[in-house]
N, C-alpha and C. Protein backbone atom coordinates (compact mmCIF):
# COMPACT_ATOMS: atom_id res chain seq x y z
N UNK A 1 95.32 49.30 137.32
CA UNK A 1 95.08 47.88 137.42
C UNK A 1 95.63 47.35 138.75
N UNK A 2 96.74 47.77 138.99
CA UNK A 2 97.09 47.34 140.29
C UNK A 2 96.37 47.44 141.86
N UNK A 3 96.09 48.95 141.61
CA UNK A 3 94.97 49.69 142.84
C UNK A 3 93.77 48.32 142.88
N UNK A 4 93.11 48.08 141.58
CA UNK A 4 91.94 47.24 141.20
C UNK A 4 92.22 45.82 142.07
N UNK A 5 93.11 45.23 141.52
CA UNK A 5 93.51 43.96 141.53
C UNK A 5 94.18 43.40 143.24
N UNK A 6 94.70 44.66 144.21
CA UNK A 6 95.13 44.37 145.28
C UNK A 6 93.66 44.74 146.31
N UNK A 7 92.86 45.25 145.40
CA UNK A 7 91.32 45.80 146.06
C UNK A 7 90.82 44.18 146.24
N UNK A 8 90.88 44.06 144.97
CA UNK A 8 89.81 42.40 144.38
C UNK A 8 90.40 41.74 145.14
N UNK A 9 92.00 41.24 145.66
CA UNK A 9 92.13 40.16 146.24
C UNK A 9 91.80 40.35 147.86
N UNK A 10 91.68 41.57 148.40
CA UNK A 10 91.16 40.86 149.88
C UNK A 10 89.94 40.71 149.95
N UNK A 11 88.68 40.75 148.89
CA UNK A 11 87.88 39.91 149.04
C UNK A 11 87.89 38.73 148.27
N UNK A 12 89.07 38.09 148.03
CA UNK A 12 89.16 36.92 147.29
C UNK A 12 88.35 35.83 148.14
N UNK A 13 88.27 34.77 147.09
CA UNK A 13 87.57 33.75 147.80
C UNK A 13 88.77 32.53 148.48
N UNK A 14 88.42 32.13 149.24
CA UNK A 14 89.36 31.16 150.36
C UNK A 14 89.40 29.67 149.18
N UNK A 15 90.83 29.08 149.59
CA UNK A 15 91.14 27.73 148.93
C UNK A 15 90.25 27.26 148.51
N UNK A 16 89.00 26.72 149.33
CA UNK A 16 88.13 25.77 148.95
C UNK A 16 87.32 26.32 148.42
N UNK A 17 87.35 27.35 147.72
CA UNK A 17 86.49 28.03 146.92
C UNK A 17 85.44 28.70 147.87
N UNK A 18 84.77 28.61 149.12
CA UNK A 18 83.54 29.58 149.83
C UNK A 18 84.25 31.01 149.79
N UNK A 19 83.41 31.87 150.54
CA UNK A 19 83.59 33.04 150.43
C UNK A 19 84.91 33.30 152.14
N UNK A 20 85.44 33.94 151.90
CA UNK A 20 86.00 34.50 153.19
C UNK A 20 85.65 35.01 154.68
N UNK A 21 86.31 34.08 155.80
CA UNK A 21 85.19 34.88 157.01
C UNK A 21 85.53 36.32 157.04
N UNK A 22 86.77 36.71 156.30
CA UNK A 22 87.44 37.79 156.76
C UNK A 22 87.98 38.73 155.81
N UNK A 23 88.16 39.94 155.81
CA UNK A 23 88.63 40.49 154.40
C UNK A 23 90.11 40.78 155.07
N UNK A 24 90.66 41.04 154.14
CA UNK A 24 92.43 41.09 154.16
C UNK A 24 92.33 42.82 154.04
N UNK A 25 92.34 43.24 155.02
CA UNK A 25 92.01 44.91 155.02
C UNK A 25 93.57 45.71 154.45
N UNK A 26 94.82 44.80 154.83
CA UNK A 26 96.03 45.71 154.13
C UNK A 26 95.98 45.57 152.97
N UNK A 27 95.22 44.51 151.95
CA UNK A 27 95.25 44.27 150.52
C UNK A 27 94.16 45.69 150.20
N UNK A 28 92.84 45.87 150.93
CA UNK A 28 91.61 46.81 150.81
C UNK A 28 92.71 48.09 150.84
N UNK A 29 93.26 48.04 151.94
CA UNK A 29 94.15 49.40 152.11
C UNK A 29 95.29 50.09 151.11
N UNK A 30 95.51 49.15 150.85
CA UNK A 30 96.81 49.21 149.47
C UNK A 30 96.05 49.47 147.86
N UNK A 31 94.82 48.87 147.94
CA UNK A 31 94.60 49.38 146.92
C UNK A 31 93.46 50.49 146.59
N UNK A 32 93.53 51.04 148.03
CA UNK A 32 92.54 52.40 148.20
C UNK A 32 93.90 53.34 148.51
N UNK A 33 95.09 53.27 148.79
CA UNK A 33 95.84 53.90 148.81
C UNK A 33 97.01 54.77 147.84
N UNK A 34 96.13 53.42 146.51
CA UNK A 34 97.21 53.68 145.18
C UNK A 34 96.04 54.51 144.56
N UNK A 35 94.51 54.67 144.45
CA UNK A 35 94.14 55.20 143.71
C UNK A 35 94.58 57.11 143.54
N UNK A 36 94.55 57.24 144.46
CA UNK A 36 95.05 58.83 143.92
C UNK A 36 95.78 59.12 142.97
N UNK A 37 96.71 58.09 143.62
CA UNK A 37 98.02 58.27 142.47
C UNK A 37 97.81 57.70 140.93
N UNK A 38 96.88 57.04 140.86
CA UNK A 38 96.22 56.69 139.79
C UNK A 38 95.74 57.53 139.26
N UNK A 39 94.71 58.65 139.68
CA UNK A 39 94.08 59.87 139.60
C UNK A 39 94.95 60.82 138.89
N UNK A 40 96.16 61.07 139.88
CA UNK A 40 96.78 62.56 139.70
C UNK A 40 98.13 62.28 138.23
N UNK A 41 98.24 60.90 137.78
CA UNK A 41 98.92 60.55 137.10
C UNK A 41 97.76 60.86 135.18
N UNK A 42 96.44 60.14 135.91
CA UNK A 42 95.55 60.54 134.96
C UNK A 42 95.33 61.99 133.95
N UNK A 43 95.40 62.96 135.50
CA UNK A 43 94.99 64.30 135.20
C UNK A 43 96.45 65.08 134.57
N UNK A 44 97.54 64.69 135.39
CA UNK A 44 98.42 65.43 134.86
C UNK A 44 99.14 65.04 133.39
N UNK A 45 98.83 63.99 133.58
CA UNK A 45 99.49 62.93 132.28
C UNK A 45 98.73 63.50 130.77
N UNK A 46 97.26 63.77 131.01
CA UNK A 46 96.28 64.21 130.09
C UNK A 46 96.30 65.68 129.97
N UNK A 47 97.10 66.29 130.74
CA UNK A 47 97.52 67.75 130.67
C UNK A 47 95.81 68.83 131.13
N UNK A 48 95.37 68.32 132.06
CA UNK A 48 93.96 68.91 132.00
C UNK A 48 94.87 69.83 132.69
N UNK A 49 93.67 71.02 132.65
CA UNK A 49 94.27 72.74 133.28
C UNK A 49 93.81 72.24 134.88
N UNK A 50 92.45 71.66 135.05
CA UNK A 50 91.80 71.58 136.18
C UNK A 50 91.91 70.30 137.27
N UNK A 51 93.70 69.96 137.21
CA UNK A 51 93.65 68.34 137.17
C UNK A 51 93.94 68.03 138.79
N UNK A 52 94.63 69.19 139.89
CA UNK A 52 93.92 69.26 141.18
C UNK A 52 92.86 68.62 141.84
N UNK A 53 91.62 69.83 141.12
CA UNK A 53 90.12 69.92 141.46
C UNK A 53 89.84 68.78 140.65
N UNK A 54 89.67 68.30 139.84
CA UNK A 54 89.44 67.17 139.24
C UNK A 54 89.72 65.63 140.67
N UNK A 55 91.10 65.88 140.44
CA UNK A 55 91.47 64.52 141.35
C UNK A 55 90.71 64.48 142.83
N UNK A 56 90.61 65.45 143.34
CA UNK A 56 90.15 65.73 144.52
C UNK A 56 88.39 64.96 143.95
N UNK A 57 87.89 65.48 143.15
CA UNK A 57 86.62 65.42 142.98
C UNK A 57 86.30 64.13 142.66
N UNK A 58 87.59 63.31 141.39
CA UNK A 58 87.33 61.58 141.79
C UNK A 58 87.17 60.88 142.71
N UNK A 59 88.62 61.32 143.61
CA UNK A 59 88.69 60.71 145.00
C UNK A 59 86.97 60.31 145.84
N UNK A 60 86.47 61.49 145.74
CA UNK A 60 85.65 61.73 146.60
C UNK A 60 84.52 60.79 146.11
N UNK A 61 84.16 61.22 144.55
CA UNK A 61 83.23 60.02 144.00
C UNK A 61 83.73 58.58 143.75
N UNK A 62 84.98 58.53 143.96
CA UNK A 62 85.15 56.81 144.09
C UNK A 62 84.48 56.04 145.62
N UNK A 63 84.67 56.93 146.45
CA UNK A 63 84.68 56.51 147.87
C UNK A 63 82.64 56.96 147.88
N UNK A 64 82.12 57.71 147.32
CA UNK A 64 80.64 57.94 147.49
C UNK A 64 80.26 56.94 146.54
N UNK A 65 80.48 56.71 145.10
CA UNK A 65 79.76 55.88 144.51
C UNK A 65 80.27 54.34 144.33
N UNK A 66 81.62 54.10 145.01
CA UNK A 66 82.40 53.05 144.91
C UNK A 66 82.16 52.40 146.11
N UNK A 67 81.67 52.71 147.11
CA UNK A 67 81.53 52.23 148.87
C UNK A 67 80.09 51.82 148.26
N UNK A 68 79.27 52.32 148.00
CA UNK A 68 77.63 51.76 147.94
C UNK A 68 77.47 50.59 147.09
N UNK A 69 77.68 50.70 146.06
CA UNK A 69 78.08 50.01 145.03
C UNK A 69 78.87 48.50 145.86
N UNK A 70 79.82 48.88 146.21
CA UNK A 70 80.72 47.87 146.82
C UNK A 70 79.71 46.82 147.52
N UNK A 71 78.91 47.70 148.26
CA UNK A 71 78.12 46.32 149.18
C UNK A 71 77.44 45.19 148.58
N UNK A 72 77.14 45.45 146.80
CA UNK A 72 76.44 44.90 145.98
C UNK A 72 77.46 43.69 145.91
N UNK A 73 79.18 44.25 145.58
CA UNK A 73 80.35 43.18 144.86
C UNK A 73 80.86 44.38 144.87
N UNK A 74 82.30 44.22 145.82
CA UNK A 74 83.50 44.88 145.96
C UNK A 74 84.03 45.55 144.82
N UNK A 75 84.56 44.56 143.89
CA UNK A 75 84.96 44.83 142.95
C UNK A 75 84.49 45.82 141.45
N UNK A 76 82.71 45.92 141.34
CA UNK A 76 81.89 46.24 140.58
C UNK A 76 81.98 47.48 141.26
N UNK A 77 81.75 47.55 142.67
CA UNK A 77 81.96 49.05 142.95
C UNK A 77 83.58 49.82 143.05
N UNK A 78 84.44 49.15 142.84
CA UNK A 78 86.00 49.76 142.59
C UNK A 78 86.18 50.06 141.12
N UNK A 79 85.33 49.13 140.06
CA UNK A 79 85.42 49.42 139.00
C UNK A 79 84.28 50.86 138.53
N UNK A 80 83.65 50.82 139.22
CA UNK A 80 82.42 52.07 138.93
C UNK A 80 82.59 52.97 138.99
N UNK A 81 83.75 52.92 140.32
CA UNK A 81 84.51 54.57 140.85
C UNK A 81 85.53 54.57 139.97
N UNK A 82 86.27 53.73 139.80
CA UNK A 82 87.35 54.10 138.78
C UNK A 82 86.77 54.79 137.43
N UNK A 83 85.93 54.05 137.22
CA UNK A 83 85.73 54.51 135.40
C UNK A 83 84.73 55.83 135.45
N UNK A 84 83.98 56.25 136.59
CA UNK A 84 83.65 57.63 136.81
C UNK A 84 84.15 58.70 137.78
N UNK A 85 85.84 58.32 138.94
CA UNK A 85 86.61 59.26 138.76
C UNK A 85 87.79 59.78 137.26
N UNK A 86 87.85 58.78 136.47
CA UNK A 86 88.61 58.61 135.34
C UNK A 86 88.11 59.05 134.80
N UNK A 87 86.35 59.36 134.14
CA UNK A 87 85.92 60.20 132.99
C UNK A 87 86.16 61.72 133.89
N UNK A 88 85.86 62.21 135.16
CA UNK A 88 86.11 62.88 135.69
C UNK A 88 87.71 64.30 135.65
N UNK A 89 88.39 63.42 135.72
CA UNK A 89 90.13 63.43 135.94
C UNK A 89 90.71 63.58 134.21
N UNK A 90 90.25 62.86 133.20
CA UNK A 90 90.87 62.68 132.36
C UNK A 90 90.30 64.11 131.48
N UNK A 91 91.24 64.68 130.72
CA UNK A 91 91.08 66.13 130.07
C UNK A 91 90.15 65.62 128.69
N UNK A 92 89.11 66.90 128.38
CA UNK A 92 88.35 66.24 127.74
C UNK A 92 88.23 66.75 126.55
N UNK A 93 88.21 65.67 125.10
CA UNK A 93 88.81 66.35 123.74
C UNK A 93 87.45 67.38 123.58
N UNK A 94 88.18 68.02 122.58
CA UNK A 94 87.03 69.65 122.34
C UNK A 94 86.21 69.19 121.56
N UNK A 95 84.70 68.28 122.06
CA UNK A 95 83.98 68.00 120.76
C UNK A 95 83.20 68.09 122.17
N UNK A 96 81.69 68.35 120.91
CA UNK A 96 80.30 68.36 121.73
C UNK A 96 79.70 66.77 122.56
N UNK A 97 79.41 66.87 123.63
CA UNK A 97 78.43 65.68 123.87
C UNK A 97 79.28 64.80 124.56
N UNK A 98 80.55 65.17 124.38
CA UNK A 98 81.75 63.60 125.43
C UNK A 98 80.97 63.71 126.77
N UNK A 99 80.46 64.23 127.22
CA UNK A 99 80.29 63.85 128.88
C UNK A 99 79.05 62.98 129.09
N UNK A 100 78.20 62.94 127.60
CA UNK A 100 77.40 62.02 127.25
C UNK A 100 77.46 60.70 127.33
N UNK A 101 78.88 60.73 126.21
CA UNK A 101 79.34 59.19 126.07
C UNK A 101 80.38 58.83 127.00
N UNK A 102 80.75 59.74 128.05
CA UNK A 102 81.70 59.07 129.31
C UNK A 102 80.81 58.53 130.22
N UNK A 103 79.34 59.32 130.35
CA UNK A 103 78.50 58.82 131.23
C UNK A 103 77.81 57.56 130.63
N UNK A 104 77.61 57.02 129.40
CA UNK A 104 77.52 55.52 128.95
C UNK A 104 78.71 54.84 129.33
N UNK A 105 79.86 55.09 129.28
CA UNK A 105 80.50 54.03 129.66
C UNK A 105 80.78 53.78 130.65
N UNK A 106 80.58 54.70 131.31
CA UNK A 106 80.59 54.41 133.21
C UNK A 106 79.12 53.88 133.36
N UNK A 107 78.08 53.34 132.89
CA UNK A 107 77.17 53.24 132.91
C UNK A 107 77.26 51.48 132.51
N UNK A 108 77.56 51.27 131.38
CA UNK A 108 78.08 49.86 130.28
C UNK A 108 79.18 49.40 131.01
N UNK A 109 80.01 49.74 131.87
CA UNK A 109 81.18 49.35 132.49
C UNK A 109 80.47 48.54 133.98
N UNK A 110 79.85 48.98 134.31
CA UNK A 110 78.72 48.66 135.64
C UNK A 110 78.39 47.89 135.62
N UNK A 111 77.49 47.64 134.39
CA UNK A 111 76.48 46.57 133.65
C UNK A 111 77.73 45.72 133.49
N UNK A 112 78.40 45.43 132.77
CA UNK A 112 79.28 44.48 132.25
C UNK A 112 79.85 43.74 133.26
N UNK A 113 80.50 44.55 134.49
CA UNK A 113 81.28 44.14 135.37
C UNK A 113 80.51 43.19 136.15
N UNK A 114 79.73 43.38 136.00
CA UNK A 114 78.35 42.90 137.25
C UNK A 114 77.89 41.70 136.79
N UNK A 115 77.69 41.83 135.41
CA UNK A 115 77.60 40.71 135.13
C UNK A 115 78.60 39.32 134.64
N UNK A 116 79.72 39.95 134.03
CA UNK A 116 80.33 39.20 134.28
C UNK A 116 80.99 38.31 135.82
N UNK A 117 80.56 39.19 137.08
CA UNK A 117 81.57 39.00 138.14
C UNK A 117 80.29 37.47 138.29
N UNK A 118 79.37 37.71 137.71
CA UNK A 118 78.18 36.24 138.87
C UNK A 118 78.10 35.47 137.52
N UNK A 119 78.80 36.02 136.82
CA UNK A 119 78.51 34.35 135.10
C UNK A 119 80.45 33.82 135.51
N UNK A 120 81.45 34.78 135.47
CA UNK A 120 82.72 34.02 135.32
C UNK A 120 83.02 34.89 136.27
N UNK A 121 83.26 34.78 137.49
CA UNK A 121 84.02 35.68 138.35
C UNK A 121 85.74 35.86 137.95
N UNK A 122 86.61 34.81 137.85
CA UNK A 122 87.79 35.28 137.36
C UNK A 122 87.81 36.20 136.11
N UNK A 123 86.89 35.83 135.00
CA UNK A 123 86.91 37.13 133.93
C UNK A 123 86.62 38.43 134.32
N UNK A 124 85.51 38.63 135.42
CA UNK A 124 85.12 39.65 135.81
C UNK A 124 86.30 40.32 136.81
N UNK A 125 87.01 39.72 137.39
CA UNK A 125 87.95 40.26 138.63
C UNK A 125 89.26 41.14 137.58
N UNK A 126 89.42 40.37 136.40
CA UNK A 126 90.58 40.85 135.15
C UNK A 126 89.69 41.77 134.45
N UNK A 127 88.41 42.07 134.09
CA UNK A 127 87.71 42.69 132.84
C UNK A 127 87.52 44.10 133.78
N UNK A 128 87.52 43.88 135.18
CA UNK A 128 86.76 45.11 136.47
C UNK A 128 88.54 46.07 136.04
N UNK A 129 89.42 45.82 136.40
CA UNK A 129 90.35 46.26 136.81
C UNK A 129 91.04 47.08 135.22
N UNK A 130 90.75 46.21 134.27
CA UNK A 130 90.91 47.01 132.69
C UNK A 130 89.69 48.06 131.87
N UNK A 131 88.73 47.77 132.34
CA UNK A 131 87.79 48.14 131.61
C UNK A 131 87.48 49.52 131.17
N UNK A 132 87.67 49.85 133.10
CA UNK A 132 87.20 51.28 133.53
C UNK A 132 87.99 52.09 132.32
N UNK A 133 89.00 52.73 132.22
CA UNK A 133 89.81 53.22 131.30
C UNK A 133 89.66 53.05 129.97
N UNK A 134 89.74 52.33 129.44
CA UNK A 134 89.47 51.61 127.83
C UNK A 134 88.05 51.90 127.44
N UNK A 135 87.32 52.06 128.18
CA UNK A 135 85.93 52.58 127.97
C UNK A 135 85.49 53.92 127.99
N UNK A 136 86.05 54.73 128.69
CA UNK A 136 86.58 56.09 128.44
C UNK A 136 87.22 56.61 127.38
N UNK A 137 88.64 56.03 126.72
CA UNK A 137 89.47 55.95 125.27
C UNK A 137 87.86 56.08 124.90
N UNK A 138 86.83 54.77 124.76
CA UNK A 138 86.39 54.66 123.76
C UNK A 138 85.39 55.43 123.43
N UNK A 139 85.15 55.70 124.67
CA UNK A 139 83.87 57.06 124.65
C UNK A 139 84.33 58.76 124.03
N UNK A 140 85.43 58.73 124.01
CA UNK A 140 86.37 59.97 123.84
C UNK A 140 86.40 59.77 122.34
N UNK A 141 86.90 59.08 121.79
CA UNK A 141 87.25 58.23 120.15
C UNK A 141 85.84 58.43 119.30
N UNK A 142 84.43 57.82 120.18
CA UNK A 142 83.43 57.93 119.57
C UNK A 142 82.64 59.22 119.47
N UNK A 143 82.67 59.75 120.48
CA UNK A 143 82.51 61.34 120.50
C UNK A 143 83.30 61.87 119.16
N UNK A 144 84.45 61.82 119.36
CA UNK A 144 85.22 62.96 118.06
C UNK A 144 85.06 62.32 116.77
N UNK A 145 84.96 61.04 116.58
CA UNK A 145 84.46 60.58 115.57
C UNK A 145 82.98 61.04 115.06
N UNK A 146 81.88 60.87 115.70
CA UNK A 146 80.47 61.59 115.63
C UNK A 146 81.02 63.09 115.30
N UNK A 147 81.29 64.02 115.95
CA UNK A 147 82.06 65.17 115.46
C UNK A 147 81.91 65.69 114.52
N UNK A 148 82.95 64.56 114.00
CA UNK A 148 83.80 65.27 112.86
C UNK A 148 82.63 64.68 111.92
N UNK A 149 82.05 63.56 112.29
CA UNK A 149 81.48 62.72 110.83
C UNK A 149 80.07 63.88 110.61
N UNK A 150 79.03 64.56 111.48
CA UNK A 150 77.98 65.52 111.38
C UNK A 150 79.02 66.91 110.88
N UNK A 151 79.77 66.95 111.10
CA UNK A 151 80.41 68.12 110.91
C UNK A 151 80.89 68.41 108.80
């Protein structure tokens, strides 16, 4: 959340509410600087065997699918990379089909963010920075639940 939230504010919008002539690049920098550590806290924390190559491999898709994305709304693309280096990074429970439902929620996390950022932008700037993660839990939860329930 923090990486998210110091991302979101240097494209914050200026006092009078217009958009900014300028982005605040040490706020951009600070919070492209915390994501790794976001990453490698993910992978090791979740005990994956592969949590190195993993982090390396978020990194890389935050900055490929999080930079394109970005030009759309900064923030929609910090949240996109987060929640698909995070299904990435995070160790994955032993049931069939999770990479299914990680790829819906990096998918539903997109959609959501996006839309919330042009209906309530302050909900969207707080919902971008929580989502990514919690949508993963939930994709992980619903997977082993399906599971066990065909099983």
């Amino acid at each position: 959340m923090f990486s998210t939230l110091a991302y979101a504010a240097a494209f914050a919008m200026d006092d009078d509410g217009g958009q900014r002539s300028s982005v605040d690049l040490r706020l951009a920098f600070v919070g492209l600087a915390v994501a790794p550590f976001v990453f490698v806290a993910l992978g090791f924390l979740s005990r994956n065997p592969l949590a190195p190559k993993r982090v390396l491999q978020a990194m890389g898709l935050l900055l490929v699918v999080g930079l394109p994305i970005g030009l759309l709304d900064p923030l929609v693309g910090a949240a996109t990379g987060f929640c698909l280096g995070g299904a990435i990074v995070l160790n994955r429970p032993a049931v069939d089909r999770v990479i299914y439902w990680r790829a819906g929620a990096v998918i539903f996390t997109f959609l959501y963010v996006l839309v919330l950022i042009v209906v309530v932008p302050p909900a969207g700037v707080f919902t971008g920075a929580l989502l990514p993660l919690i949508m993963i839990g939930f994709a992980d939860e619903y997977a082993a639940w399906s599971a066990e329930r065909s099983s």
